[in-house]
C-alpha atoms as a PDB file:
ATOM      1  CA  UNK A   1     213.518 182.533 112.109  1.00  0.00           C
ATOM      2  CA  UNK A   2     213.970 186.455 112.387  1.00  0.00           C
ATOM      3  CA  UNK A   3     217.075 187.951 111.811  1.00  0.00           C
ATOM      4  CA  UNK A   4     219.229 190.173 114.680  1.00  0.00           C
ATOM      5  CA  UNK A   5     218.589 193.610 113.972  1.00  0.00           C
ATOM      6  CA  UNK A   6     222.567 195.003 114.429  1.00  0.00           C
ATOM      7  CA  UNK A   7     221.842 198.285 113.344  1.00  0.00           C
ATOM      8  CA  UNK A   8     223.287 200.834 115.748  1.00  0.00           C
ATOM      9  CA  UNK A   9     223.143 204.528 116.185  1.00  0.00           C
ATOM     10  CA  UNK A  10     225.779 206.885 117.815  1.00  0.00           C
ATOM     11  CA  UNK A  11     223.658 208.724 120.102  1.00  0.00           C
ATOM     12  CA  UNK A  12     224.884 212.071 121.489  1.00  0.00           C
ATOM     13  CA  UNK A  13     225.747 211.928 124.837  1.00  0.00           C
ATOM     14  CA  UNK A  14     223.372 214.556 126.114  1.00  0.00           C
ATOM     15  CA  UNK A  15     220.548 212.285 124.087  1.00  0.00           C
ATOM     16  CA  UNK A  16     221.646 209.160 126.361  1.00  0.00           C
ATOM     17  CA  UNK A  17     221.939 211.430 129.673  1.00  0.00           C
ATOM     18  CA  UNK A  18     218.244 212.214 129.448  1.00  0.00           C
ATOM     19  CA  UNK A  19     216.925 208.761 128.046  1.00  0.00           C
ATOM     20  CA  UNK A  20     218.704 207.451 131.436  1.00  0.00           C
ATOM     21  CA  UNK A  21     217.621 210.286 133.753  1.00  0.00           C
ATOM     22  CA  UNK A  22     214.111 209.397 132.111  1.00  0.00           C
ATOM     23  CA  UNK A  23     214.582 205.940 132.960  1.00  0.00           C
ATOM     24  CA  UNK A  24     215.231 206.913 136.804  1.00  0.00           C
ATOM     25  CA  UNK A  25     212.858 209.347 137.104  1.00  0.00           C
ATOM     26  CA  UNK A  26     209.896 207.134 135.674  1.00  0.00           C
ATOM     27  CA  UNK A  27     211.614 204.012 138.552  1.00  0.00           C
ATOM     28  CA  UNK A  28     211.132 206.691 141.412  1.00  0.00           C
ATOM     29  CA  UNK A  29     207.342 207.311 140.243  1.00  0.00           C
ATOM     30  CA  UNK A  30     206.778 203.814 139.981  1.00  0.00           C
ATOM     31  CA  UNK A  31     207.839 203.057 143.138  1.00  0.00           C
ATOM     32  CA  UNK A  32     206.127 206.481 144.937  1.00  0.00           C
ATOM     33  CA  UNK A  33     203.054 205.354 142.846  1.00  0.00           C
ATOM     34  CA  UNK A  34     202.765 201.996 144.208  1.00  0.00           C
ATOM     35  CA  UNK A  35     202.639 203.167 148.224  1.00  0.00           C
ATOM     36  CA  UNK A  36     199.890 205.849 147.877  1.00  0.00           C
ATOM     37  CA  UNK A  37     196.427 205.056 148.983  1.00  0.00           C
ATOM     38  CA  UNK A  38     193.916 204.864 146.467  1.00  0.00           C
ATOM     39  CA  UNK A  39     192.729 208.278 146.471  1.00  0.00           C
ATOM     40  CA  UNK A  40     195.024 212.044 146.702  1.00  0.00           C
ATOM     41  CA  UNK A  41     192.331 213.089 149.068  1.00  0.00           C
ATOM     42  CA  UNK A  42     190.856 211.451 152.005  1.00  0.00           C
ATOM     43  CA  UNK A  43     187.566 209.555 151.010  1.00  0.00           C
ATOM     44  CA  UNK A  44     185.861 207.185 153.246  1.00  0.00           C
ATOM     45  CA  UNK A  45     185.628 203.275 151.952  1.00  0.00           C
ATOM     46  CA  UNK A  46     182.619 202.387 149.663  1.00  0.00           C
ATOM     47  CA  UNK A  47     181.420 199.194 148.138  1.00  0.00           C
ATOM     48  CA  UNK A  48     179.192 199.077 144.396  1.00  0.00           C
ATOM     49  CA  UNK A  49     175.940 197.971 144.908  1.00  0.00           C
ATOM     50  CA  UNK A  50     175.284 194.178 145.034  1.00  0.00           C
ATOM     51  CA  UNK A  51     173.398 194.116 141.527  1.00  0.00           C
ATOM     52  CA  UNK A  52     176.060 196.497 139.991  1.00  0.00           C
ATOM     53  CA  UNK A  53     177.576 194.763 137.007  1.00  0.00           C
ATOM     54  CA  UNK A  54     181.024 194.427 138.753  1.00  0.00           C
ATOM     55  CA  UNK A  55     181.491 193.991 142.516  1.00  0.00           C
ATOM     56  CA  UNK A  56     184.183 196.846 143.708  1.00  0.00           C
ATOM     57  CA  UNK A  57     184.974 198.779 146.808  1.00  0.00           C
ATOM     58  CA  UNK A  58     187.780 200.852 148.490  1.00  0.00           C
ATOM     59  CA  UNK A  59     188.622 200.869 152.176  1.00  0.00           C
ATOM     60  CA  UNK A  60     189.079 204.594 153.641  1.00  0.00           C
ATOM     61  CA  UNK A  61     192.054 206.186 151.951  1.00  0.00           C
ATOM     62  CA  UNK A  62     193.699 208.659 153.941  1.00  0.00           C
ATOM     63  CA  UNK A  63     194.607 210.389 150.827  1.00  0.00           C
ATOM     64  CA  UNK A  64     198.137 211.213 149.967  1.00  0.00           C
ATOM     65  CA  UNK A  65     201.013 212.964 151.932  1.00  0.00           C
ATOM     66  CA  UNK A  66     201.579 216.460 151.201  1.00  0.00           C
ATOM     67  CA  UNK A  67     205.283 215.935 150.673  1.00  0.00           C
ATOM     68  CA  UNK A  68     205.061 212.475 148.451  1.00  0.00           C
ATOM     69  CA  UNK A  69     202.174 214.603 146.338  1.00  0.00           C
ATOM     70  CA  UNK A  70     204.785 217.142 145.998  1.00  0.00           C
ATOM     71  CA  UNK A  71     207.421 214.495 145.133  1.00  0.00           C
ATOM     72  CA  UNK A  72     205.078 212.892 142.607  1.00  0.00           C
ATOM     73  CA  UNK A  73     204.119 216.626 140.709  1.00  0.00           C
ATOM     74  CA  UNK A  74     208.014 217.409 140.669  1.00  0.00           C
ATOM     75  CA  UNK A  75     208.798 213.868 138.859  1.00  0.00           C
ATOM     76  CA  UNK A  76     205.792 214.205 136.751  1.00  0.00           C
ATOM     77  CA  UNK A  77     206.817 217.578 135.468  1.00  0.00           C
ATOM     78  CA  UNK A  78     210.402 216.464 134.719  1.00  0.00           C
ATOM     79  CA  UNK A  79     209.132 213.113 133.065  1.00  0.00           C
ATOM     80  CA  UNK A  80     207.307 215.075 130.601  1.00  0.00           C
ATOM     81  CA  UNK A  81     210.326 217.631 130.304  1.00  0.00           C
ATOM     82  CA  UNK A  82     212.680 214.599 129.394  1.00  0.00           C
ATOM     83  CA  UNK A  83     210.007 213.020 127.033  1.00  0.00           C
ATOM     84  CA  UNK A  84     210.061 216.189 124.961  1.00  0.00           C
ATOM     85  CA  UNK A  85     213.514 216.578 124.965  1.00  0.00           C
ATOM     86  CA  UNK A  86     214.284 213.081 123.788  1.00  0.00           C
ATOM     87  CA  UNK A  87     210.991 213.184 120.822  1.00  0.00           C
ATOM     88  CA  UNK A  88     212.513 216.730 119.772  1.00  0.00           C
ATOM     89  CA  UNK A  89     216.108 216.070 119.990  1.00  0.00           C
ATOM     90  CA  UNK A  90     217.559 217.343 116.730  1.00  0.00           C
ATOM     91  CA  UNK A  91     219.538 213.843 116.143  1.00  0.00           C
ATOM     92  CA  UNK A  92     216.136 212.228 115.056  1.00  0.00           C
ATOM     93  CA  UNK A  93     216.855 214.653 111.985  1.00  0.00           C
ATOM     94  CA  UNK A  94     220.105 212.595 110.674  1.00  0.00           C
ATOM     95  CA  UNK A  95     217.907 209.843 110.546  1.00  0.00           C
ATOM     96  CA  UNK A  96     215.989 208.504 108.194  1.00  0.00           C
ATOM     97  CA  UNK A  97     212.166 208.962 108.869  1.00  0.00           C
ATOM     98  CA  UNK A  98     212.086 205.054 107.880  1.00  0.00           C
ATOM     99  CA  UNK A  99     214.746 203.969 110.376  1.00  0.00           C
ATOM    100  CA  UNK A 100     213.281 206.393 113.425  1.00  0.00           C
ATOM    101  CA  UNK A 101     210.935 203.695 115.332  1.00  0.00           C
ATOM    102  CA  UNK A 102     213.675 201.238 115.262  1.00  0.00           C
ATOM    103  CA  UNK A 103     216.633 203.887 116.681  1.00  0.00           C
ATOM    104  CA  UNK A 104     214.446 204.867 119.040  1.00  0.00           C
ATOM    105  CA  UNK A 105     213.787 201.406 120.324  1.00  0.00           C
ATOM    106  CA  UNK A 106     217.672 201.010 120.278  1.00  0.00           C
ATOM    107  CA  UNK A 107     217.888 204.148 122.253  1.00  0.00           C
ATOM    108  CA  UNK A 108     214.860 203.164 124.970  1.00  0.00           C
ATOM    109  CA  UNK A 109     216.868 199.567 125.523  1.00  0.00           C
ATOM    110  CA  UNK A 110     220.092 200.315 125.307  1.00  0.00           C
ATOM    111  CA  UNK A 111     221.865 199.751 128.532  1.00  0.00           C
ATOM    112  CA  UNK A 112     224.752 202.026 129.837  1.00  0.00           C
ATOM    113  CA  UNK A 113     227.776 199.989 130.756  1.00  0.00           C
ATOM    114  CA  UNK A 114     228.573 198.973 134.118  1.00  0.00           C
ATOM    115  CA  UNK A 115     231.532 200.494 135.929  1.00  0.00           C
ATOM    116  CA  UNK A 116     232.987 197.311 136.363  1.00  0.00           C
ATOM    117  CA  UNK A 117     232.632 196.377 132.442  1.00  0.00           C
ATOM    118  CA  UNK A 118     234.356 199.899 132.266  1.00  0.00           C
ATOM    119  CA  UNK A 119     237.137 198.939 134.382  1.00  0.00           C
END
């Protein structure tokens, strides 16, 4: 049986702010993701010819609405913004290079508290 890793790290607070702002920004995506049509630009349906190796087609995709694009660049860019500041924080430096993977899994599922388990 494998033993309870109970190991735990005292993130700074600005380190937590951003893993959680990741967290939100990458649920937004995921969710603006999911509604587009297939295609950013309109392209009209197709179908793979009937001795391709797979069978596949599309139906017309009206491509992608100028504003949810816009939405989806915007999150994209701060994604990657957060990303980098959470790889590069300096904290990562107090700990051992051995012990790094596992804090940073710590940090990736650790779960802010509730306001009612605050109250």
């Amino acid at each position: 049986m494998a033993q309870k890793d109970e190991t735990t790290y005292d993130f700074p607070k600005d380190l937590l702010e951003a893993q959680g702002e990741l967290e939100e920004v990458r649920g937004e995506l995921k969710i603006l993701l999911k509604r587009q049509p297939w295609s950013v630009e309109p392209l009209a349906a197709w179908t793979a010819h009937e001795n391709h190796w797979r069978p596949s087609s599309r139906p017309d995709s009206p491509g992608w609405d100028p504003a949810d694009q816009q939405r989806i660049g915007t999150l994209r860019t701060r994604e990657l913004e957060l990303a980098a500041l959470i790889v590069g924080h300096p904290f990562w430096e107090e700990i051992a290079a051995e012990e790094r993977a596992n804090a940073r899994t710590k940090l990736k599922h650790r779960r802010q508290p509730t306001e009612k388990a605050t109250a």
